[in-house]
C-alpha atoms as a PDB file:
ATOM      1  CA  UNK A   1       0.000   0.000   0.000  1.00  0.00           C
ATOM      2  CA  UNK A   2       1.555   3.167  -0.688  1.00  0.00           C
ATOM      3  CA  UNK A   3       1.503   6.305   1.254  1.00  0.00           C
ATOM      4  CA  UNK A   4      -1.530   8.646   1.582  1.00  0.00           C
ATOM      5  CA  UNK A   5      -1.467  12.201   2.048  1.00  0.00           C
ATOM      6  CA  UNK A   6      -4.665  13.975   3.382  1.00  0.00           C
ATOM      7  CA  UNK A   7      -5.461  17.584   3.410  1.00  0.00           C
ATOM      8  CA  UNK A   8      -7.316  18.575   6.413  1.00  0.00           C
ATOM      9  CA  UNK A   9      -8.729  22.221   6.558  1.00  0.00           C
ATOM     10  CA  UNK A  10      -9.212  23.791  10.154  1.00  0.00           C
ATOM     11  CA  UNK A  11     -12.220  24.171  11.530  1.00  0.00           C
ATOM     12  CA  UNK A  12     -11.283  27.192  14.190  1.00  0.00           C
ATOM     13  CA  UNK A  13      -8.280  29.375  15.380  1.00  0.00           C
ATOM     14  CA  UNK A  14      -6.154  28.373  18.306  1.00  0.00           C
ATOM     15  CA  UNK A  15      -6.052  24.480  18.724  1.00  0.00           C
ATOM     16  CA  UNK A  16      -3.526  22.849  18.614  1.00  0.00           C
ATOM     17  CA  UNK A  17      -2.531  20.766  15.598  1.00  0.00           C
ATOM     18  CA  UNK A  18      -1.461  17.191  16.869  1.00  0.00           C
ATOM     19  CA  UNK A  19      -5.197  17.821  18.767  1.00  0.00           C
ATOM     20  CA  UNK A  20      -6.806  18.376  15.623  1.00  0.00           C
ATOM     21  CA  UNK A  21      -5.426  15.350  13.844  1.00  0.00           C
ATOM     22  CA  UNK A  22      -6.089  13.227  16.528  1.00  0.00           C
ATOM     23  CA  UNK A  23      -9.771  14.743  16.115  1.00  0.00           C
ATOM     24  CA  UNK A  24      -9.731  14.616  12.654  1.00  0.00           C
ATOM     25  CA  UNK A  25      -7.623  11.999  11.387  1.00  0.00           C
ATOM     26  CA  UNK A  26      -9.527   8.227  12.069  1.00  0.00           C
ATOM     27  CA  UNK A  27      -7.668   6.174  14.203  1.00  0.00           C
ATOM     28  CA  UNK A  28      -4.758   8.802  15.191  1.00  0.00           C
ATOM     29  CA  UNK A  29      -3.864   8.861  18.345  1.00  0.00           C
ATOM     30  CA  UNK A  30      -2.544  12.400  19.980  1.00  0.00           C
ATOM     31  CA  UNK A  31       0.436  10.293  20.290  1.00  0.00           C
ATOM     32  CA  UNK A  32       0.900   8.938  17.138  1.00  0.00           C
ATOM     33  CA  UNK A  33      -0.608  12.732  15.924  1.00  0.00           C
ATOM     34  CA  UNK A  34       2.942  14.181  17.159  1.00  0.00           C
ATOM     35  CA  UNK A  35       5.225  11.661  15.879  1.00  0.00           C
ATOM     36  CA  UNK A  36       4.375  12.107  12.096  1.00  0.00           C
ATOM     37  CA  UNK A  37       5.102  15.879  13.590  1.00  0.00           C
ATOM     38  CA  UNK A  38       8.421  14.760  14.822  1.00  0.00           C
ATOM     39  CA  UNK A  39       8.893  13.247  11.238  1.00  0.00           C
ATOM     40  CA  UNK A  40       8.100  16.184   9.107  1.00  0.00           C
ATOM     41  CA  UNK A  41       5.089  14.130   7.935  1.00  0.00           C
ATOM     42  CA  UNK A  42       2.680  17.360   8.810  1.00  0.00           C
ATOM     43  CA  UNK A  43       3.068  20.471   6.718  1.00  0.00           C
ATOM     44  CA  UNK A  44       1.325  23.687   6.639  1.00  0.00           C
ATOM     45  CA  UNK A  45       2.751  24.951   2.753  1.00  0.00           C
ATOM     46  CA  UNK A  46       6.197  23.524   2.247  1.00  0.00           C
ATOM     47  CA  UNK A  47       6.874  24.458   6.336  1.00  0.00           C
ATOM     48  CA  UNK A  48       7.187  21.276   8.754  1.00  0.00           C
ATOM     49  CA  UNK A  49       4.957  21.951  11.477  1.00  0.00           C
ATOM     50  CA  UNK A  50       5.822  21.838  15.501  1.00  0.00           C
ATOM     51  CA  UNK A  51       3.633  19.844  17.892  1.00  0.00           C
ATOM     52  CA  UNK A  52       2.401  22.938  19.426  1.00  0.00           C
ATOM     53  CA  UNK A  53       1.351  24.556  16.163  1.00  0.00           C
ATOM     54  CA  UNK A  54      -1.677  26.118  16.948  1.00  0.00           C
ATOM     55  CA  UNK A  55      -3.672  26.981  13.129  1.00  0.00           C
ATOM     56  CA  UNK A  56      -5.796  29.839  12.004  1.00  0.00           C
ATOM     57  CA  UNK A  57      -9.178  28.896  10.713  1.00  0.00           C
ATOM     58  CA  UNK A  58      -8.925  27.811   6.978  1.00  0.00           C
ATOM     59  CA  UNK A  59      -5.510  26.563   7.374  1.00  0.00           C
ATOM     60  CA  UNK A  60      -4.754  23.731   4.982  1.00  0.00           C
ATOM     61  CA  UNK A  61      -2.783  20.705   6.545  1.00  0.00           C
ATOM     62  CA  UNK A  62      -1.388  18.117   4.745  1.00  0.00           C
ATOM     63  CA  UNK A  63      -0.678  15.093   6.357  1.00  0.00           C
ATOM     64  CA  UNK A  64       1.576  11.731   4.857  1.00  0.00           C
ATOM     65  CA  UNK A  65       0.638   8.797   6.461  1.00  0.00           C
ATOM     66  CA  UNK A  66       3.077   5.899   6.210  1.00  0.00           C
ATOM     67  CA  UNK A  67       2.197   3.046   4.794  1.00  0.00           C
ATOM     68  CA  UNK A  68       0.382   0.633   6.740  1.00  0.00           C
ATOM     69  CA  UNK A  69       1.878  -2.681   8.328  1.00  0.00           C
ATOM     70  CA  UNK A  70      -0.188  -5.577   8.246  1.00  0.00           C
ATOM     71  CA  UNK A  71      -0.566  -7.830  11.042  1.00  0.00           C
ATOM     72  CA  UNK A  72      -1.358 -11.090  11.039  1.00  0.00           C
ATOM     73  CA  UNK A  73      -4.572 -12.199  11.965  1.00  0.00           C
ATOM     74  CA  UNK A  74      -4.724 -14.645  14.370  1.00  0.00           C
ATOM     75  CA  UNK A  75      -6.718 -17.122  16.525  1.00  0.00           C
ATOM     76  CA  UNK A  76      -7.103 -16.003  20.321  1.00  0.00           C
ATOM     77  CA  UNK A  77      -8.707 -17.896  22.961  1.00  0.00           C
ATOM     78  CA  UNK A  78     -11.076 -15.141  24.459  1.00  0.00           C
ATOM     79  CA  UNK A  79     -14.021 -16.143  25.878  1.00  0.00           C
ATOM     80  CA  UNK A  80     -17.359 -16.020  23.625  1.00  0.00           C
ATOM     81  CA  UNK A  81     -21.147 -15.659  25.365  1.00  0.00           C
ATOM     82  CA  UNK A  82     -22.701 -17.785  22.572  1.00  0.00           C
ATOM     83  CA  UNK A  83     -26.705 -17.239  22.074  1.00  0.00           C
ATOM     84  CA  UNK A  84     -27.037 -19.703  19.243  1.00  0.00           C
ATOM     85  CA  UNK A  85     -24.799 -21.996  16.750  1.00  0.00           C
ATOM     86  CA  UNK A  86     -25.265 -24.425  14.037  1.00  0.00           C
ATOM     87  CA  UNK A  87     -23.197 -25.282  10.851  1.00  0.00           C
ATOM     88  CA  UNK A  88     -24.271 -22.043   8.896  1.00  0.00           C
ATOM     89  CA  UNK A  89     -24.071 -19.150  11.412  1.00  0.00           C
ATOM     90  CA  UNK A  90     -23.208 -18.238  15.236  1.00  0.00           C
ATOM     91  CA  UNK A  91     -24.881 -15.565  17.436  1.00  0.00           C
ATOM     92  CA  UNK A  92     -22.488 -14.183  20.106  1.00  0.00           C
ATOM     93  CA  UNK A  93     -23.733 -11.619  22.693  1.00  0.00           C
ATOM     94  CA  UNK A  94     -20.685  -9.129  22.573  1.00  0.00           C
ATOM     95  CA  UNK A  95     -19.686  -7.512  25.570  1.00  0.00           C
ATOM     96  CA  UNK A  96     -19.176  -4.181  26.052  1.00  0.00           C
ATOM     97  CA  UNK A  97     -15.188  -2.636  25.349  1.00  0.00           C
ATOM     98  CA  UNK A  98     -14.751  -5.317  22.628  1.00  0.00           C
ATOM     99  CA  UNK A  99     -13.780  -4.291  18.982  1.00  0.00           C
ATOM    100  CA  UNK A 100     -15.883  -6.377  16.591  1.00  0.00           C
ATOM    101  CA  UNK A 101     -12.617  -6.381  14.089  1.00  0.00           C
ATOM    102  CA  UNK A 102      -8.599  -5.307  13.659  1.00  0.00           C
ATOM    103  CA  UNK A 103      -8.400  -1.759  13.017  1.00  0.00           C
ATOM    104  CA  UNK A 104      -5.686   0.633  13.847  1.00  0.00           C
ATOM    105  CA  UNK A 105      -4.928   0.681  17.536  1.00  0.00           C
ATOM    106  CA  UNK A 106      -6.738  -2.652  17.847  1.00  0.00           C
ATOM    107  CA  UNK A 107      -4.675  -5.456  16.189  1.00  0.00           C
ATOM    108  CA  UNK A 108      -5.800  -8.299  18.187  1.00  0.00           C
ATOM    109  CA  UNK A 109      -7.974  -9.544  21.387  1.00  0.00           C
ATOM    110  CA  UNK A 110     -11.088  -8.355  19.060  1.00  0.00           C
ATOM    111  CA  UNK A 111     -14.339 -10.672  18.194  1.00  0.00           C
ATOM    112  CA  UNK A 112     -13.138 -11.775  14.898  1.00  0.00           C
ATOM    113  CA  UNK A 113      -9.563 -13.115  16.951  1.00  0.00           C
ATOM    114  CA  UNK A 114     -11.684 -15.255  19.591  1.00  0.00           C
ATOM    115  CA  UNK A 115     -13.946 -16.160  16.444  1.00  0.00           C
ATOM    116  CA  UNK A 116     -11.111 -17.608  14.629  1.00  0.00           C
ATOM    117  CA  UNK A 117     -10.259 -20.068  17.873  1.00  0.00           C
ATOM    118  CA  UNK A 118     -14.047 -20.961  18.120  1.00  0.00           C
ATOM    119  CA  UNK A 119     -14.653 -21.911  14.352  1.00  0.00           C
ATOM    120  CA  UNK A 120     -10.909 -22.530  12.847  1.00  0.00           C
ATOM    121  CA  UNK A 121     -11.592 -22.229   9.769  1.00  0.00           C
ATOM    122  CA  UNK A 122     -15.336 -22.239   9.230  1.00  0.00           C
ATOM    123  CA  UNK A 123     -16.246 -19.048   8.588  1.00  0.00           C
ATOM    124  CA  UNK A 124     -17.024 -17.225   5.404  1.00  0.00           C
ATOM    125  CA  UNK A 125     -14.622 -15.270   3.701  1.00  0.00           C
ATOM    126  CA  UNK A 126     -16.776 -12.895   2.170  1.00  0.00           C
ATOM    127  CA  UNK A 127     -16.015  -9.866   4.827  1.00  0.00           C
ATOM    128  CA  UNK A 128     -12.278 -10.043   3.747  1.00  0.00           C
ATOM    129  CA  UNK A 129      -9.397 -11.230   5.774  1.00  0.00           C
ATOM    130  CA  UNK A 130      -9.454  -8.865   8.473  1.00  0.00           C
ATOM    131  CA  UNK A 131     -13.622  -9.534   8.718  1.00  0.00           C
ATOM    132  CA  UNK A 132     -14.231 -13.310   8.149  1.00  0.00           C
ATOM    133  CA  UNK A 133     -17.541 -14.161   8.528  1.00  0.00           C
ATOM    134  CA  UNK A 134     -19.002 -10.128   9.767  1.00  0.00           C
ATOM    135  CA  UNK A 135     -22.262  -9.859   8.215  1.00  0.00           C
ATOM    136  CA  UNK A 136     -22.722  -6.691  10.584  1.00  0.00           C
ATOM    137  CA  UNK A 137     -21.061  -4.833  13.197  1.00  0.00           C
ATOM    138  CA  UNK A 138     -21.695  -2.786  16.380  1.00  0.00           C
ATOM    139  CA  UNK A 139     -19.399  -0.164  18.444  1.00  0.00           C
ATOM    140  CA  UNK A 140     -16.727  -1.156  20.690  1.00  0.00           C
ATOM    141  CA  UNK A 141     -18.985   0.525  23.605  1.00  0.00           C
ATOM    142  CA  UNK A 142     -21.947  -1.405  22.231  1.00  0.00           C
ATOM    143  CA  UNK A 143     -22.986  -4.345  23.705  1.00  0.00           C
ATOM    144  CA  UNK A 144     -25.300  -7.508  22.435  1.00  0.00           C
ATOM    145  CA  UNK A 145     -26.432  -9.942  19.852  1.00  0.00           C
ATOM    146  CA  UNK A 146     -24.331 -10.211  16.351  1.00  0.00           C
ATOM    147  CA  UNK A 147     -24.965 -12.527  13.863  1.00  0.00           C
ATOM    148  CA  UNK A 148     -21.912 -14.549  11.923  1.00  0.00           C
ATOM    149  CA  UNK A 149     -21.994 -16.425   9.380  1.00  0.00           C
ATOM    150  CA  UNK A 150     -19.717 -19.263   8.621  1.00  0.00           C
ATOM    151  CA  UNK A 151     -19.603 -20.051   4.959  1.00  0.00           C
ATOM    152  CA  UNK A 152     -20.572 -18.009   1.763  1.00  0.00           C
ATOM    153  CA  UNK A 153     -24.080 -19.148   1.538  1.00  0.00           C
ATOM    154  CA  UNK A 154     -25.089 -18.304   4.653  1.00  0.00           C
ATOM    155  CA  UNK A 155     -23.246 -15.171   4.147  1.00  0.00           C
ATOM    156  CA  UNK A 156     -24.493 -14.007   1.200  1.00  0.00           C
ATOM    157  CA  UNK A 157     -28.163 -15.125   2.460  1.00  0.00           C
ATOM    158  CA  UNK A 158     -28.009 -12.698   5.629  1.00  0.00           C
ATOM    159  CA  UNK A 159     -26.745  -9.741   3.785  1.00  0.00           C
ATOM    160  CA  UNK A 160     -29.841  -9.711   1.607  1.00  0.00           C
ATOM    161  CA  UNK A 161     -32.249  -9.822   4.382  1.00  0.00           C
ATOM    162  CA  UNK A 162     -30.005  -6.840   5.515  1.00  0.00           C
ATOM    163  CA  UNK A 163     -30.426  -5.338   2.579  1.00  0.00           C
ATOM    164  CA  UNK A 164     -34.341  -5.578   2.326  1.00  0.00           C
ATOM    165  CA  UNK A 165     -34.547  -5.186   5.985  1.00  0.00           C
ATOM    166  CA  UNK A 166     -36.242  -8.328   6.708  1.00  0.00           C
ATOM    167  CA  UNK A 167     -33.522  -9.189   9.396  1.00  0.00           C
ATOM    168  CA  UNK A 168     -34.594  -6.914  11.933  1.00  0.00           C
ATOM    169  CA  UNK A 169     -32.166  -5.325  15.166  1.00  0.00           C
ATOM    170  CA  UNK A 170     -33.839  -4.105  18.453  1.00  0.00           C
ATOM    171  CA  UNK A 171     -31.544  -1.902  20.523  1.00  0.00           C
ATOM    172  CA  UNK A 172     -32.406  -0.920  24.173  1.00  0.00           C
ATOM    173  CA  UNK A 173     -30.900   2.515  25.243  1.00  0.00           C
ATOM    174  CA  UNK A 174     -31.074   5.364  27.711  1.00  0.00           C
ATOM    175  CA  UNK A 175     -31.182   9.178  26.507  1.00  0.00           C
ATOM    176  CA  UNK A 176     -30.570  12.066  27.778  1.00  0.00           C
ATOM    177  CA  UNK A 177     -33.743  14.354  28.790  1.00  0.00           C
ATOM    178  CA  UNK A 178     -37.212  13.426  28.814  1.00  0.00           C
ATOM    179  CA  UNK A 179     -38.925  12.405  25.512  1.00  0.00           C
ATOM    180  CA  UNK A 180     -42.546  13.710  25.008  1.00  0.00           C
ATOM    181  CA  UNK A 181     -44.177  11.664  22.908  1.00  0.00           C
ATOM    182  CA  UNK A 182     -44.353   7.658  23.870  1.00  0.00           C
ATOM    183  CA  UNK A 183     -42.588   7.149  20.197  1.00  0.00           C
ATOM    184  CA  UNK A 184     -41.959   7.826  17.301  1.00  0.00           C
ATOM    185  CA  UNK A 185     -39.797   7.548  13.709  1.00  0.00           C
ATOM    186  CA  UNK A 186     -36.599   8.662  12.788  1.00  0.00           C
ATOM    187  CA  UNK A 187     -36.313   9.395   8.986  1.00  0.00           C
ATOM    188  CA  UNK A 188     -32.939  11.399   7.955  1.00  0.00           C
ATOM    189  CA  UNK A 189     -29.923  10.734   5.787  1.00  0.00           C
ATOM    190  CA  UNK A 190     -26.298   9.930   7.590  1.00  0.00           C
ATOM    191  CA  UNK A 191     -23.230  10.253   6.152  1.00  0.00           C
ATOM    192  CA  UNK A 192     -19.476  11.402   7.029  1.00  0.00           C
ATOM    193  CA  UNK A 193     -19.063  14.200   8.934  1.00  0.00           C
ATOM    194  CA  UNK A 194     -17.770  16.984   6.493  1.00  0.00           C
ATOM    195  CA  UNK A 195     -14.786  18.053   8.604  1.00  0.00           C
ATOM    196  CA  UNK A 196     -14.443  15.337  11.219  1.00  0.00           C
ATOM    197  CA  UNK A 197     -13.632  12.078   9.521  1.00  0.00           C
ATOM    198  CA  UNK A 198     -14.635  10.031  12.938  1.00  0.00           C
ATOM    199  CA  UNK A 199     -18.286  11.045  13.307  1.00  0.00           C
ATOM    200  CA  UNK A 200     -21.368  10.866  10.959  1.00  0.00           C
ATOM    201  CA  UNK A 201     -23.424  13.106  10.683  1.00  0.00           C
ATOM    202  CA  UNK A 202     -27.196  13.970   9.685  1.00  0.00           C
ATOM    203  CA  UNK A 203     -26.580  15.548   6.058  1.00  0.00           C
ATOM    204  CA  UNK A 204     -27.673  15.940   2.314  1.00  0.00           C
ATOM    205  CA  UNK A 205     -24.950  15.360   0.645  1.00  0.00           C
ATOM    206  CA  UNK A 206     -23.125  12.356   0.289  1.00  0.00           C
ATOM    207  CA  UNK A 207     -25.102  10.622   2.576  1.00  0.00           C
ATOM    208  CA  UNK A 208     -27.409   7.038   2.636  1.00  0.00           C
ATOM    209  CA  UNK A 209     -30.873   6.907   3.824  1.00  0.00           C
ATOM    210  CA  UNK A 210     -31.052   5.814   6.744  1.00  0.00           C
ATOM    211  CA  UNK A 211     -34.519   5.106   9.466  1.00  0.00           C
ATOM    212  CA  UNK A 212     -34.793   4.512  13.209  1.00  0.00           C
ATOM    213  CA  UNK A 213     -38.132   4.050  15.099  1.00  0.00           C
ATOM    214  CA  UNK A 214     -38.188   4.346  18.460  1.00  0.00           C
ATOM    215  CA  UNK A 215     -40.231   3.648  21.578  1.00  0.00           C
ATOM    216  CA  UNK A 216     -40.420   4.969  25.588  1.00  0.00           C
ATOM    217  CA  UNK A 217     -39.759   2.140  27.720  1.00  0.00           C
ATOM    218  CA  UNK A 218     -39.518   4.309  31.120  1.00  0.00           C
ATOM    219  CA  UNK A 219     -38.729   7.970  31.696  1.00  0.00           C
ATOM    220  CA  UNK A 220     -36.873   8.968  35.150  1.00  0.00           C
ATOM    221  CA  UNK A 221     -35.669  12.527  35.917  1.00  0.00           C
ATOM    222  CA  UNK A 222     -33.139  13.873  33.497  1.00  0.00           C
ATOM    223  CA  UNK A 223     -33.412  10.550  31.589  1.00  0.00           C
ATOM    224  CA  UNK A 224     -35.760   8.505  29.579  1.00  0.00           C
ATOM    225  CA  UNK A 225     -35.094   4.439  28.290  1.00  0.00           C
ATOM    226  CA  UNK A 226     -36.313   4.095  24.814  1.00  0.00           C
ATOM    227  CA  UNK A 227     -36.393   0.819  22.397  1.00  0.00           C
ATOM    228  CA  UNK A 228     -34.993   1.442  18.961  1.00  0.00           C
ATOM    229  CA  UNK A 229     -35.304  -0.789  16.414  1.00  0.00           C
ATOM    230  CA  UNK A 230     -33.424   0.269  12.724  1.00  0.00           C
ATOM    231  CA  UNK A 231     -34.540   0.055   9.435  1.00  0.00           C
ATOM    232  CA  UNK A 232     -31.467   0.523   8.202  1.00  0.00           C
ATOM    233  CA  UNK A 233     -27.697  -0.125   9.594  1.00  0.00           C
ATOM    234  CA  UNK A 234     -25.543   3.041   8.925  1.00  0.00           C
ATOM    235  CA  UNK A 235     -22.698   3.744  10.864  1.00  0.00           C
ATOM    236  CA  UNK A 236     -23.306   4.979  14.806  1.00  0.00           C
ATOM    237  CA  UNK A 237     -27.444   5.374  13.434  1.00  0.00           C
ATOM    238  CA  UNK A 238     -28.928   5.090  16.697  1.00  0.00           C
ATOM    239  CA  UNK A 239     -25.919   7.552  18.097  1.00  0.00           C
ATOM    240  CA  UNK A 240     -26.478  10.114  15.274  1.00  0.00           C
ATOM    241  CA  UNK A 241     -30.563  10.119  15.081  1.00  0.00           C
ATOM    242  CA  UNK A 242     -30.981  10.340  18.748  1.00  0.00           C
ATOM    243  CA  UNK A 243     -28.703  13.387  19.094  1.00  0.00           C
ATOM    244  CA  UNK A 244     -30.077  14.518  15.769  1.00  0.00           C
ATOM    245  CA  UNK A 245     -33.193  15.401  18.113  1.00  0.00           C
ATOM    246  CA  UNK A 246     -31.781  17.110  20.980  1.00  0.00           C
ATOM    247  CA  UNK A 247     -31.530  13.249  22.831  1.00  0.00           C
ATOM    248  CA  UNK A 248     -28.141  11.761  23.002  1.00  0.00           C
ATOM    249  CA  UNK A 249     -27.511   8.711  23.886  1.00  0.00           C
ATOM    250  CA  UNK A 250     -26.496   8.706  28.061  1.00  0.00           C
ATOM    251  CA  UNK A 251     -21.993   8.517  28.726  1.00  0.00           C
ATOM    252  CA  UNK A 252     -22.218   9.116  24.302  1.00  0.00           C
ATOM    253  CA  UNK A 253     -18.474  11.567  24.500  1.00  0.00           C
ATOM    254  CA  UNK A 254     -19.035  11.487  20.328  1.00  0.00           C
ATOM    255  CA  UNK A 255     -22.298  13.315  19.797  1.00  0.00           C
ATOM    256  CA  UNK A 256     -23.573  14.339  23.370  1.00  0.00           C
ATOM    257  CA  UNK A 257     -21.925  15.300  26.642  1.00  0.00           C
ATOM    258  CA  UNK A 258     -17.722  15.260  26.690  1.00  0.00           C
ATOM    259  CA  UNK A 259     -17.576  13.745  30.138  1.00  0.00           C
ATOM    260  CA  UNK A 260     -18.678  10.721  31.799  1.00  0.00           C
ATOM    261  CA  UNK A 261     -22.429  10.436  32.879  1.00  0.00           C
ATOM    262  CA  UNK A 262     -23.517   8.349  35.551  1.00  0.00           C
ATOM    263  CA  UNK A 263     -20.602   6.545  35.880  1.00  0.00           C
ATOM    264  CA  UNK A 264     -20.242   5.080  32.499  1.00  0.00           C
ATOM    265  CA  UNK A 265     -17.737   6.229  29.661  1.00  0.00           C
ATOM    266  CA  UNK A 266     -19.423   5.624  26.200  1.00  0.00           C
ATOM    267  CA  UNK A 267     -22.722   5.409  25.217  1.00  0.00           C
ATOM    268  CA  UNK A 268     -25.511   3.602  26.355  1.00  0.00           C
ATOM    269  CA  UNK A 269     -26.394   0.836  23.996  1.00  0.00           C
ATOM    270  CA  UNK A 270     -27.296  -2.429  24.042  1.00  0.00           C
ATOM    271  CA  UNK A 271     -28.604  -4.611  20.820  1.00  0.00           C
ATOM    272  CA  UNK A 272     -30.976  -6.862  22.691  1.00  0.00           C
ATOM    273  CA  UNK A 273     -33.156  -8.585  20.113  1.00  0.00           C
ATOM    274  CA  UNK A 274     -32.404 -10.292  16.662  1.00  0.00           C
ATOM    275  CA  UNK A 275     -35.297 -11.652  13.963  1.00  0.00           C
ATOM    276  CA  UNK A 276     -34.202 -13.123  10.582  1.00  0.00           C
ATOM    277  CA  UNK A 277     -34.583 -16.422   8.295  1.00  0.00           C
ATOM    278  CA  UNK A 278     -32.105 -19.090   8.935  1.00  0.00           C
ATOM    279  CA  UNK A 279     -30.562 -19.308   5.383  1.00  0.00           C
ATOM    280  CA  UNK A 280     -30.748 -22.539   5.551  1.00  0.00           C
ATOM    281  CA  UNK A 281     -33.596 -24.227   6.742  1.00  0.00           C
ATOM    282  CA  UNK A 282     -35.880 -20.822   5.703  1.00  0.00           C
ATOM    283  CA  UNK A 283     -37.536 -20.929   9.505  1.00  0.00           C
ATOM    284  CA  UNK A 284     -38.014 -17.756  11.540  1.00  0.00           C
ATOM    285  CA  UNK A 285     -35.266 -17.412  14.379  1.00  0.00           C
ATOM    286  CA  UNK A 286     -36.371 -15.117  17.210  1.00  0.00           C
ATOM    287  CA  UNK A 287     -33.238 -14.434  19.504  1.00  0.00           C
ATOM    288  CA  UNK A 288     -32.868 -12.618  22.878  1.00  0.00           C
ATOM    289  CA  UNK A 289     -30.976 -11.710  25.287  1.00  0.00           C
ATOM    290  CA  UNK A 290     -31.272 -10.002  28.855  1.00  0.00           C
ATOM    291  CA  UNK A 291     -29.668  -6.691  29.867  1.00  0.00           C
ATOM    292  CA  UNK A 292     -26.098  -6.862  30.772  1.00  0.00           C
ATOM    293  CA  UNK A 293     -25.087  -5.998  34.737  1.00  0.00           C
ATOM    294  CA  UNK A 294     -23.174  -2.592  33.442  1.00  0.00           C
ATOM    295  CA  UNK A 295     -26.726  -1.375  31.594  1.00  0.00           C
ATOM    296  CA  UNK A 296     -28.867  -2.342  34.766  1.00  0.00           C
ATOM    297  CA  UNK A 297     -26.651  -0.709  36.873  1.00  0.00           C
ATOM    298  CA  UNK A 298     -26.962   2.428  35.234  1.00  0.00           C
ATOM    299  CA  UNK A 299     -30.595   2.179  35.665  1.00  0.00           C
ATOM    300  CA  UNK A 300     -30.470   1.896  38.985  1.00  0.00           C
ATOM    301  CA  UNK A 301     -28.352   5.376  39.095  1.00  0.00           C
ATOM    302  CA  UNK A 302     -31.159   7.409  37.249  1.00  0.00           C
ATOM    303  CA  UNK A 303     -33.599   7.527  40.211  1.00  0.00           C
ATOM    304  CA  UNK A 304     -36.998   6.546  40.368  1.00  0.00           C
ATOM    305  CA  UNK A 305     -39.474   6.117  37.238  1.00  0.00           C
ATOM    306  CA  UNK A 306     -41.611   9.150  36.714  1.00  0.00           C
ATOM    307  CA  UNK A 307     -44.844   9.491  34.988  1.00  0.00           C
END
């Protein structure tokens, strides 16, 4: 792979640069921000830049990132809370903190690692080498039910019922502020953030359609616990529509409050129900799972219900 050079454009006078690439930049750490500084790999014009840089708004940075190192994938023996399993596909109930796949900064102890020592080699290699067998995937902070399939057919199978939205996801969260209305629908296009390449955003342009309905489960002070259930699966949906209405998702540092909430760092979300078509045998599977001790705890910090 050969090297790539971005050009990032500040947002806003005064921060500092290695900040705004670790911002900016997806999976940069501040750290890793300042040693491309310390290697002239961060320019401003033809000038090497300095750590504590701080940019005018409109500045043009251009960044070269190395090229990337591959690292092996392999088979870890991690623990797997396993919902349901037959020759075609495996539901695991993913705790909260894992990383689904390798990605920069997470090169091993991720689902796809403890997959590999579970199934060898059964598992379909239509998500690549780095994804074997990930029909879909949910945030580190995320926890609950993912499906995985195990050869092509059942692979290819489950990413048409994605497609047509006949395999259906049921999230439980908690939200910030109190919800008015006992539910409601969700309808508004997500795509990339225009200037920060982490987040997604609600926006016209190059963006996907993308639809969340949503339900009140309870409603405490401050707070309310809501049922979501997607029509589609874009990138942090539940994250981005909820905020997208003045509710972010409770301990959410991306798109609602910087600190921590309650005790808990990250958002709170947990994918609780799964409905599809085995690909196989064509029966309806109906899957479950109860609320993890981290989500209940939580409730038990937002007070009493209220009306």
């Amino acid at each position: 792979m050969d090297e790539e050079i971005l050009s990032i454009i500040a947002e806003e006078s005064g921060e500092r640069i290695d900040a705004l690439l670790a911002r900016t930049v997806t999976g940069l750490s501040r750290s890793a921000a300042q040693r491309l500084i310390e290697k002239g790999a961060v320019r401003i014009g033809d000038r090497p830049v300095q750590k504590n840089t701080r940019c005018e708004a409109g500045t043009e940075i251009t960044v070269t990132l190395p090229e990337t190192e591959e690292v092996p994938l392999l088979p870890q023996e991690i623990p797997l809370d396993i919902v349901y399993e037959d020759g075609d596909l495996i539901v695991v109930n993913k705790p909260r903190g894992m990383v689904v796949h390798p990605a920069p900064g997470h090169p091993d102890g991720t689902l796809v690692n403890a997959l590999l020592w579970h199934c060898g080699d059964s598992l379909s290699g239509i998500g690549g080498e780095k994804r074997p067998g990930i029909v879909h995937r949910i945030d580190k902070d995320t926890s609950g039910l993912l499906i995985v399939a195990k050869n092509d057919f059942s692979h290819q199978a489950l990413s048409v019922q994605l497609a047509d939205r006949s395999l259906s996801r049921v999230y439980e969260a908690v939200v910030r502020g109190r919800l008015r209305e006992d539910s409601g629908t969700i309808d508004r296009p997500i795509g990339r953030h225009p200037t920060d390449r982490k987040r997604m955003a609600v926006i016209e342009r190059n963006s996907r359609p993308a639809v969340t309905h949503w339900e009140v489960l309870a409603r405490y002070n401050g707070y309310t616990r809501v049922r979501c259930r997607l029509e589609t699966g874009r990138t942090h949906q539940i994250r981005v529509h909820m905020a997208s209405i003045g509710h972010p998702l409770l301990g959410d540092g991306v798109y609602g409050a910087p600190c921590p909430e309650k005790g808990l760092e990250g958002q709170c979300l947990h994918a609780r129900e799964l409905k599809f078509i085995h690909p196989r045998s064509g029966e309806h599977v109906h899957l479950t799972t109860e609320l993890p001790e981290w989500f209940t705890e939580v409730l038990g910090r937002l007070g009493p219900e209220t009306a």
